[in-house]
Protein backbone atom coordinates (compact mmCIF):
# COMPACT_ATOMS: atom_id res chain seq x y z
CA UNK A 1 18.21 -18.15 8.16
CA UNK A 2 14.21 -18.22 8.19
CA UNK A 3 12.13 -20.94 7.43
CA UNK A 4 8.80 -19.09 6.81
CA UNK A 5 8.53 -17.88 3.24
CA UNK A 6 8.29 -14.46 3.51
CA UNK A 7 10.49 -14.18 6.06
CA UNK A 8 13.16 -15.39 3.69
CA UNK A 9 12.12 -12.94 0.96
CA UNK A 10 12.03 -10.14 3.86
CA UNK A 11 15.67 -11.01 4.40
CA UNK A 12 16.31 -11.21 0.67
CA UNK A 13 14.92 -7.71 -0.01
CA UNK A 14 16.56 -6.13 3.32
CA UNK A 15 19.86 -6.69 1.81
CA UNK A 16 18.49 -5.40 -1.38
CA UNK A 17 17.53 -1.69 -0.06
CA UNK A 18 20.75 -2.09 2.34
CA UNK A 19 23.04 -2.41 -0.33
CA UNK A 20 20.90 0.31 -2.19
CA UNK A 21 21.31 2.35 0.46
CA UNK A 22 24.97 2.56 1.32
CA UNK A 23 25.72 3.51 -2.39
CA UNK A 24 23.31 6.83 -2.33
CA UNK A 25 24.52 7.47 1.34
CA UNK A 26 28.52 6.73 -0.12
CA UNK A 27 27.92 8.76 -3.47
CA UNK A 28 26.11 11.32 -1.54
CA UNK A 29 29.50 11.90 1.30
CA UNK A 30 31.70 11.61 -2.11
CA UNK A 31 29.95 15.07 -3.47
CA UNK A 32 30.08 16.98 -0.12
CA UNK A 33 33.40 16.13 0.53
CA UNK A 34 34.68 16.98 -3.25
CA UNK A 35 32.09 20.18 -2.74
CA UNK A 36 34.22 20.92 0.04
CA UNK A 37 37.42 20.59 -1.52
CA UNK A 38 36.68 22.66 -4.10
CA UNK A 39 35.11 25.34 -2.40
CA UNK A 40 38.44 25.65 -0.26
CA UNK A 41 40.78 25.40 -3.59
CA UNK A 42 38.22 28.09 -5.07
CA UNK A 43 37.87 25.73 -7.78
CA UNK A 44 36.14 27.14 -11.15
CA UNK A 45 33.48 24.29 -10.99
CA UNK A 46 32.65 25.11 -7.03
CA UNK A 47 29.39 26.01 -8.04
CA UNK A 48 28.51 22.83 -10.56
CA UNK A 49 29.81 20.11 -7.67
CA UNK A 50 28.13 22.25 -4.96
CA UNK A 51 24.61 21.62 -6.40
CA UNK A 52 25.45 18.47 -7.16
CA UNK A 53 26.32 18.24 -3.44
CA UNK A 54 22.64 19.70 -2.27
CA UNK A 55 21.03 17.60 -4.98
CA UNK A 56 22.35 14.43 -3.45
CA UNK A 57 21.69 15.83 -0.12
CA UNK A 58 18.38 16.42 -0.83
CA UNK A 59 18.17 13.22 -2.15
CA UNK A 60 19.30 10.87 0.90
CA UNK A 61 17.14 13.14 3.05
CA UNK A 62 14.22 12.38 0.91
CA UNK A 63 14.64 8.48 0.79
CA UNK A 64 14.98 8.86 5.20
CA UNK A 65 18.60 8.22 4.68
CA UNK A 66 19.61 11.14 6.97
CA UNK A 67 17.76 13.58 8.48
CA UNK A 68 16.01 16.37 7.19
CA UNK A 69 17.68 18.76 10.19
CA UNK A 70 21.01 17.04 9.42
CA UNK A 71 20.69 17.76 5.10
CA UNK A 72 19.71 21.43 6.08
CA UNK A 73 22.40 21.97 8.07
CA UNK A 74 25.30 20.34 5.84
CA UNK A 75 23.77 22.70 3.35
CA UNK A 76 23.99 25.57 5.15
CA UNK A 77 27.57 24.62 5.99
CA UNK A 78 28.24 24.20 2.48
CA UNK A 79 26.61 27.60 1.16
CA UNK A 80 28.52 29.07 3.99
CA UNK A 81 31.54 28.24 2.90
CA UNK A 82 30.45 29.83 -1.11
């Protein structure tokens, strides 16, 4: 642990946007995996949890999550698939 000041509040708000971070990166794998599902099931609401899918794409690629090359192509994958 730091003794300097605002290197304990740097560690203290690391763990903040960590934490922050692996629940829009976890919720984001959740919709492109049930995306997925349902596009192979050729679910009725394939097209409501597909956008949801790019939306949270867009989103982790937006906050530097992932990459931008690596959101286009998972949605490419997915559209593919529709």
């Amino acid at each position: 642990m730091p003794n300097i000041k605002s290197a304990i509040k740097r560690v203290k708000t690391a763990e903040k946007a960590k934490n922050a971070n692996i629940s829009v990166k976890t919720a984001m794998r959740s919709a492109v995996k049930k995306a997925e599902t349902a596009l192979t099931a050729k679910d009725e609401n394939a097209t409501v949890l597909l956008s949801a899918a790019v939306k949270s794409l867009d989103k982790a690629a937006s906050k530097g999550l992932i990459h931008k090359n690596a959101a286009a192509r998972t949605k490419a994958r997915l559209m593919k698939k529709a």
